[in-house]
C-alpha atoms as a PDB file:
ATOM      1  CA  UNK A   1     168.123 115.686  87.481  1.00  0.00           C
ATOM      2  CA  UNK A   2     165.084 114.581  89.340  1.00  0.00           C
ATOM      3  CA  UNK A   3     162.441 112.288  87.767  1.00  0.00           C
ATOM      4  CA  UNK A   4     158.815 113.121  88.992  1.00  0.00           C
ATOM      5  CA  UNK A   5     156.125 110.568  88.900  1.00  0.00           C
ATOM      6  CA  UNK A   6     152.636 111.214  87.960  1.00  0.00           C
ATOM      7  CA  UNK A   7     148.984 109.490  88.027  1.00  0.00           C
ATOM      8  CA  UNK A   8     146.568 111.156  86.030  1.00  0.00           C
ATOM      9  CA  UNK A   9     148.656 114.123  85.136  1.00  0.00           C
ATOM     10  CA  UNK A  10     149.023 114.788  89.139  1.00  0.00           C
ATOM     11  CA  UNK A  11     152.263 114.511  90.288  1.00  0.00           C
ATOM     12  CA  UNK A  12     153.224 111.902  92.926  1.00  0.00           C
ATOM     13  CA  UNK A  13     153.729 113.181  96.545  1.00  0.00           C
ATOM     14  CA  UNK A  14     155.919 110.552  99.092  1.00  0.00           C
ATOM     15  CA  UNK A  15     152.284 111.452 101.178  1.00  0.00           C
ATOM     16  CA  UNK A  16     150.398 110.169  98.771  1.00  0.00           C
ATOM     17  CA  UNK A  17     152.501 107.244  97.470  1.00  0.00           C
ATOM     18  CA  UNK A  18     152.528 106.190 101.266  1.00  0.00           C
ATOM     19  CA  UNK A  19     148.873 106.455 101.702  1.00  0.00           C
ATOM     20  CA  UNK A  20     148.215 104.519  98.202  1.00  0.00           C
ATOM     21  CA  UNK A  21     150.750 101.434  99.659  1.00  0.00           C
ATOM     22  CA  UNK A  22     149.363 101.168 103.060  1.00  0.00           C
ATOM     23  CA  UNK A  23     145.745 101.480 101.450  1.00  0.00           C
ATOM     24  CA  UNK A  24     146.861  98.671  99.203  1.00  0.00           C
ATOM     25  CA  UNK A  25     148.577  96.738 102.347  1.00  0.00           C
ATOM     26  CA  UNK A  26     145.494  96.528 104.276  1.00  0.00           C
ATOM     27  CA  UNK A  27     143.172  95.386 101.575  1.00  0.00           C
ATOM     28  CA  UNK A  28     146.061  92.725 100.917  1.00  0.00           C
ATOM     29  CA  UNK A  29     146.549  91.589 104.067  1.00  0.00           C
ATOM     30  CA  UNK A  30     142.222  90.972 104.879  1.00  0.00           C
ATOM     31  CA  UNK A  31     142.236  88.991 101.289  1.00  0.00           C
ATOM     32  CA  UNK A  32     145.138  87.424 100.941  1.00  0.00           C
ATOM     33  CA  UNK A  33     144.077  84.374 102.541  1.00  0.00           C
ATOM     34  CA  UNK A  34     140.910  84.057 100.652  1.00  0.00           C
ATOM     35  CA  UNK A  35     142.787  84.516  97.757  1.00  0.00           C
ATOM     36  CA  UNK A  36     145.014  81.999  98.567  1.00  0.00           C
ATOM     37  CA  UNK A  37     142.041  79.321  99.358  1.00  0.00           C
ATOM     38  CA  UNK A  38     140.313  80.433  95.957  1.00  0.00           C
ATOM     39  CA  UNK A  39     143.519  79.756  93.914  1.00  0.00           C
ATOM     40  CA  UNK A  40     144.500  76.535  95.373  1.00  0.00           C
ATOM     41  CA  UNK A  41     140.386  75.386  94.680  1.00  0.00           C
ATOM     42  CA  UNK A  42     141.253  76.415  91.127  1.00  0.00           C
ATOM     43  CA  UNK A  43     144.729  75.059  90.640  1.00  0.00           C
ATOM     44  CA  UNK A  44     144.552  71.960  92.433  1.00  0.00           C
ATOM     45  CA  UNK A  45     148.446  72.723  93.073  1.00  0.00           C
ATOM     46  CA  UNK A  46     149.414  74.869  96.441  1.00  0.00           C
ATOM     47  CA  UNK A  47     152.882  75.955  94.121  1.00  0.00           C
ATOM     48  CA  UNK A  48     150.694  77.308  91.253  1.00  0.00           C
ATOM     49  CA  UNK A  49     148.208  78.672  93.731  1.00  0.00           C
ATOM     50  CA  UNK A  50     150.801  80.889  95.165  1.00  0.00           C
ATOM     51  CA  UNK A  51     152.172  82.199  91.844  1.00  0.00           C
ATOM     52  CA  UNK A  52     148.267  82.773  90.889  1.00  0.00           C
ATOM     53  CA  UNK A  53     148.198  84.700  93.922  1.00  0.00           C
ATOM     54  CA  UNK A  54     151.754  86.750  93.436  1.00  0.00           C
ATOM     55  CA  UNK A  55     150.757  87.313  90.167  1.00  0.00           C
ATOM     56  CA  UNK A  56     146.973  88.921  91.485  1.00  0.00           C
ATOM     57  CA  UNK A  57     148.331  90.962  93.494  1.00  0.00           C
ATOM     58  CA  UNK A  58     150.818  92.618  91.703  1.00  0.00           C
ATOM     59  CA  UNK A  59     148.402  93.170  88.454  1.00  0.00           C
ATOM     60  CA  UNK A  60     146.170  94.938  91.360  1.00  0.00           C
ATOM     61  CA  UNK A  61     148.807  96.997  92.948  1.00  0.00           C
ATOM     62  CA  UNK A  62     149.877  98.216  89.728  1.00  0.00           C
ATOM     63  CA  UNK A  63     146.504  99.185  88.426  1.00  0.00           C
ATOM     64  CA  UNK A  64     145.515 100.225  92.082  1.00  0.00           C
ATOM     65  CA  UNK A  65     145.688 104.393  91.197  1.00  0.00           C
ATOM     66  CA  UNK A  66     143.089 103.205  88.733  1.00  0.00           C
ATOM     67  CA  UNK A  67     140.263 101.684  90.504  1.00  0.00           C
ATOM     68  CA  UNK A  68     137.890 104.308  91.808  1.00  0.00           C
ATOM     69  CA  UNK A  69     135.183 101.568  92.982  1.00  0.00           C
ATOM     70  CA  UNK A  70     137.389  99.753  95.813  1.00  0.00           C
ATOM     71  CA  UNK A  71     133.637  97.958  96.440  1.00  0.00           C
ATOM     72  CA  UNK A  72     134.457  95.646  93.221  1.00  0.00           C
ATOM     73  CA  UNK A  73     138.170  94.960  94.011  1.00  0.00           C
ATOM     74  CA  UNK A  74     137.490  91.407  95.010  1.00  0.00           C
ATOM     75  CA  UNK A  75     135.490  90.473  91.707  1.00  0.00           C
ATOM     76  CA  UNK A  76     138.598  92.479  89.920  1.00  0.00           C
ATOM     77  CA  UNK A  77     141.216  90.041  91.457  1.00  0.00           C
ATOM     78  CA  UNK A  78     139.144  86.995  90.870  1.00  0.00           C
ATOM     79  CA  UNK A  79     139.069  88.067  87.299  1.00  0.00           C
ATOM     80  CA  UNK A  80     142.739  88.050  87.326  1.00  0.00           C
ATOM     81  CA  UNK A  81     143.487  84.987  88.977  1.00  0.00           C
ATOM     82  CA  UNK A  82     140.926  83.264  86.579  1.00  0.00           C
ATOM     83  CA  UNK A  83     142.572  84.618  83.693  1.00  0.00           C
ATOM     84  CA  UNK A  84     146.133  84.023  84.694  1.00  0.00           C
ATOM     85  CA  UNK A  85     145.028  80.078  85.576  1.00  0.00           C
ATOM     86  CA  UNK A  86     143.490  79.824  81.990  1.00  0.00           C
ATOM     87  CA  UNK A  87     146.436  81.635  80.596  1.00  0.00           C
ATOM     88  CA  UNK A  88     149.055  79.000  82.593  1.00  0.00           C
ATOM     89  CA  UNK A  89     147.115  76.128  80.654  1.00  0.00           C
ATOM     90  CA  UNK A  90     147.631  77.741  77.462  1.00  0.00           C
ATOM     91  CA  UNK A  91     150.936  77.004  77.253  1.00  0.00           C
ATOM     92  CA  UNK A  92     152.293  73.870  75.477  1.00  0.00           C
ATOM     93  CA  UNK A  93     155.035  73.435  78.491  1.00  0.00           C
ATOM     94  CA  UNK A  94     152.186  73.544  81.042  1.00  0.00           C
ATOM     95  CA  UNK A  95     150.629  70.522  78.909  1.00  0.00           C
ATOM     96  CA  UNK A  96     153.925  68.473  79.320  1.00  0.00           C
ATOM     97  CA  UNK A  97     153.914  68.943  82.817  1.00  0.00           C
ATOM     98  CA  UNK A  98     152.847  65.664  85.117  1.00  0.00           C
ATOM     99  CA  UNK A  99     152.345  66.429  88.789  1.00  0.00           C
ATOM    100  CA  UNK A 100     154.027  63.956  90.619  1.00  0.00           C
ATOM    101  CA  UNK A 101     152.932  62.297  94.017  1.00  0.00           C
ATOM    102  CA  UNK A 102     156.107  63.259  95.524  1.00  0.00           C
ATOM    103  CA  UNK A 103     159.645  65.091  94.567  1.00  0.00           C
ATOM    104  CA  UNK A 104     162.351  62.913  94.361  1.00  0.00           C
ATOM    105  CA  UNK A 105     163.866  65.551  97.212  1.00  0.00           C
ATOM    106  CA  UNK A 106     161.189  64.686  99.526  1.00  0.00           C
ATOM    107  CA  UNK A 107     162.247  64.967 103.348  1.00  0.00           C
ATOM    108  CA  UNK A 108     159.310  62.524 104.657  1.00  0.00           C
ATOM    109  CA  UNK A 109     158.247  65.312 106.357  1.00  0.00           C
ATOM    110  CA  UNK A 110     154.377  66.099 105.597  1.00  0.00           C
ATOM    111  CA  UNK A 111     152.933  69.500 105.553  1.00  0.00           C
ATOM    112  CA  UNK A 112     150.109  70.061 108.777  1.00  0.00           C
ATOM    113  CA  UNK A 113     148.725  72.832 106.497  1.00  0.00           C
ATOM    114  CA  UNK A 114     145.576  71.108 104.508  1.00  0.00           C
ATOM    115  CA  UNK A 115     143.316  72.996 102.571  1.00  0.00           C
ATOM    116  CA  UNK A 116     140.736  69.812 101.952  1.00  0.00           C
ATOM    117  CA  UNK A 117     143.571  67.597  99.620  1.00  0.00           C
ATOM    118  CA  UNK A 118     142.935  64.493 101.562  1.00  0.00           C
ATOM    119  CA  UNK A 119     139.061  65.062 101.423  1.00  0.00           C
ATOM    120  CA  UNK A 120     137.106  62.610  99.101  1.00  0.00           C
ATOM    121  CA  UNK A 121     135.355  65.287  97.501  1.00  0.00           C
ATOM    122  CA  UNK A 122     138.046  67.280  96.498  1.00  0.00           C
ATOM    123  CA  UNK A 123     139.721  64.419  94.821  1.00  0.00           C
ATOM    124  CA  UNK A 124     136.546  64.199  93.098  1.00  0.00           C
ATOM    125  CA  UNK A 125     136.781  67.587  92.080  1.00  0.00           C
ATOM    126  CA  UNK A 126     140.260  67.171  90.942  1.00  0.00           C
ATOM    127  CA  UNK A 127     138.931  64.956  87.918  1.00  0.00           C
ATOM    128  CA  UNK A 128     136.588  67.724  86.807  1.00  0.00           C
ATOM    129  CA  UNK A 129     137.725  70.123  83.303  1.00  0.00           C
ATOM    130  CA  UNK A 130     139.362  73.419  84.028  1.00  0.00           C
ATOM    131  CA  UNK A 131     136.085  74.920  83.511  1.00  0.00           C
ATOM    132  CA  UNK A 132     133.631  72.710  85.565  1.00  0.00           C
ATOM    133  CA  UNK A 133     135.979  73.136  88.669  1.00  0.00           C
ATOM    134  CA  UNK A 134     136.229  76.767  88.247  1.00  0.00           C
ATOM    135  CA  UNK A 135     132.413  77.043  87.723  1.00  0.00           C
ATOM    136  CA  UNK A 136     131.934  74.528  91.181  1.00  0.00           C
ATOM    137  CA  UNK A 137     134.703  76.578  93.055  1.00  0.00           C
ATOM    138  CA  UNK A 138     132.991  80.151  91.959  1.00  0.00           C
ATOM    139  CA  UNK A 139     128.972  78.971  92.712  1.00  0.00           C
ATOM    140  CA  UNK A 140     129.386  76.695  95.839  1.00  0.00           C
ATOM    141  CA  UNK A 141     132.589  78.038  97.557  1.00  0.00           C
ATOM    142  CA  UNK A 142     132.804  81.569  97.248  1.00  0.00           C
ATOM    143  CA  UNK A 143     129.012  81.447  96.485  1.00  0.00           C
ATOM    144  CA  UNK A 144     128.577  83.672  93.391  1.00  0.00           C
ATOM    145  CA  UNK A 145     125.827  84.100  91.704  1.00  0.00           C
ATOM    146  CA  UNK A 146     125.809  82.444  88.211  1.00  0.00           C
ATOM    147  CA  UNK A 147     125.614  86.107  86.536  1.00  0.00           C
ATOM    148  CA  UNK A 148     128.420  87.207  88.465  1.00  0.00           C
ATOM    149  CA  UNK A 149     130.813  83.603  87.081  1.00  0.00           C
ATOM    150  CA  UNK A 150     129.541  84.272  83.940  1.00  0.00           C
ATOM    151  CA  UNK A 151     130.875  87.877  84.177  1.00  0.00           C
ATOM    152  CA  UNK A 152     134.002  86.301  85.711  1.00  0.00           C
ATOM    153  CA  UNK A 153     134.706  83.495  82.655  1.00  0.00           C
ATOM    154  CA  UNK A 154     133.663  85.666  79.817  1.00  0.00           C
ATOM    155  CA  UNK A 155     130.678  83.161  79.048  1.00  0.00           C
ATOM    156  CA  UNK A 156     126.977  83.342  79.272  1.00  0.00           C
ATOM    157  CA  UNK A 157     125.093  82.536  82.249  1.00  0.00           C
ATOM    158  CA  UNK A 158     123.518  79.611  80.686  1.00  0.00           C
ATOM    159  CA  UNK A 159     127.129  78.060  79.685  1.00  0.00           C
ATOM    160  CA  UNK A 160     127.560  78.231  83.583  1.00  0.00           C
ATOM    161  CA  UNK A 161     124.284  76.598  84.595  1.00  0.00           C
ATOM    162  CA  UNK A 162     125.122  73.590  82.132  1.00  0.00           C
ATOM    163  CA  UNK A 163     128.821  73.373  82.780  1.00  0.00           C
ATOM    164  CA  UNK A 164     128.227  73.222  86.761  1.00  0.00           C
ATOM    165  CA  UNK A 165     124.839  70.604  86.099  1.00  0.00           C
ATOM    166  CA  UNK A 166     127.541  68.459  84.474  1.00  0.00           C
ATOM    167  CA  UNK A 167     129.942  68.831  86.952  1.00  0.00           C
ATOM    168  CA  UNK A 168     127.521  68.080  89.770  1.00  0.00           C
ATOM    169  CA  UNK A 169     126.096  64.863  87.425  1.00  0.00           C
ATOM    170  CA  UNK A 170     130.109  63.487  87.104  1.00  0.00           C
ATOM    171  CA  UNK A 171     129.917  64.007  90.778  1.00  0.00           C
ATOM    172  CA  UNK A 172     127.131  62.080  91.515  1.00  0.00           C
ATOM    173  CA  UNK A 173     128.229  59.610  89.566  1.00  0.00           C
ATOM    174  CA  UNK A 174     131.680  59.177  90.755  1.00  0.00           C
ATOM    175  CA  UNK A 175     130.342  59.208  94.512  1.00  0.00           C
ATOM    176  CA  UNK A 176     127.942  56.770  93.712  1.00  0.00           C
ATOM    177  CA  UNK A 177     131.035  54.299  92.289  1.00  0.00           C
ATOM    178  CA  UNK A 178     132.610  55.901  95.949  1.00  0.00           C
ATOM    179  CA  UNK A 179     131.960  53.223  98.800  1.00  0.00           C
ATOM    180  CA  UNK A 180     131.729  56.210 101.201  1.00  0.00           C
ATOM    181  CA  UNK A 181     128.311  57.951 102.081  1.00  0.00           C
ATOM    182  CA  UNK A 182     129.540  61.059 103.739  1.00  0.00           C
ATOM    183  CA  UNK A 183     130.627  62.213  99.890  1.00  0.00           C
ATOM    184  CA  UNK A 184     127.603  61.022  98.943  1.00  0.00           C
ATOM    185  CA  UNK A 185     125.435  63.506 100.688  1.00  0.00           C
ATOM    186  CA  UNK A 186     127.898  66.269 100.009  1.00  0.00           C
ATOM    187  CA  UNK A 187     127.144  65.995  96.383  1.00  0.00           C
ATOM    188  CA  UNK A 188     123.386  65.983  96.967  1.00  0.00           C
ATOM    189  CA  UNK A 189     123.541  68.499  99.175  1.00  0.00           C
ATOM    190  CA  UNK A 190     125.216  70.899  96.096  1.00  0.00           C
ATOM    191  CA  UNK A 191     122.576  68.924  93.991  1.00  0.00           C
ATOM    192  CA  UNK A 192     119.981  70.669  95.986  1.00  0.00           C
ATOM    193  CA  UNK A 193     120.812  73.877  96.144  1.00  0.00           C
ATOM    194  CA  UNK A 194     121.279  73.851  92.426  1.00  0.00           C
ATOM    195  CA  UNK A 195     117.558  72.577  91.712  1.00  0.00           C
END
């Protein structure tokens, strides 16, 4: 007995199935890495980060016969990665959870690969809410437009200018307490493009 597979009541070809996973493959492999980057920004936590990212891309692969506009795949994955994160922190074990410094395992050995953890700024950004940091990440990193995070959270574009003035205000305030200047001008250079 042979089971046939269909999309859209058309049945499944090995062609086509091929064609779908390499279309899939390359689209993967140009955003994986920004994916990555955007997920870690979120997180805070490279471990989380990757299952944000895991978790992305197999929602999209699975709904991948779906999507006719392949233009809006990127704003589709964000979605998902947003929505997973804020999902994660739903859950009462996630609450209980305390990130430690270092595992008790711990080698000594230290990781070359950085995405901006020993930056100033970022362990500023580390203190923001879940929804400040994923409003700064969004506008000022992969430089959305505030209609486009509001689309993104599921909140109104005004919700996003307040919650990233906030953000930028706890900034400012914490780099001001800061004894270095470099973070200082970082913050009022975001300050300025906000104005």
């Amino acid at each position: 007995m042979t089971v046939q597979t269909t999309i859209a009541g058309e049945p499944m070809t090995p062609s086509r199935d091929a064609s779908r996973d390499a279309e899939f493959s390359a689209w993967m492999a140009a955003r994986q890495p920004s994916l990555q980057r955007t997920a870690y920004l979120i997180s805070g936590d490279h471990h989380t980060a990757e299952d944000l990212v895991a978790t992305t891309l197999s929602k999209v692969y699975l709904s991948w016969h779906k999507i006719n506009q392949r233009e809006s795949l990127d704003g589709y994955a964000r979605r998902i990665m947003v929505n997973e994160h804020n999902t994660l922190w739903r859950r009462a074990f996630k609450r209980r959870e305390v990130p430690a410094e270092r595992l008790p395992e711990h080698n000594g050995v230290t990781d070359s690969y950085d995405e901006g953890a020993q930056d100033e700024m970022w362990q500023l950004l580390q203190t923001l809410p879940r929804r400040q940091r994923a409003v700064i990440v969004l506008r000022y990193y992969e430089q959305l437009s505030e209609a486009e995070i509001a689309d993104l959270l599921s909140i109104s574009p005004g919700t996003v200018k307040s919650q990233a003035s906030r953000a930028l205000a706890t900034l400012r305030e914490r780099t001001a307490a800061a004894p270095s200047a470099p973070t200082q001008k970082t913050t009022e250079a975001l300050g300025e493009e906000e104005r």
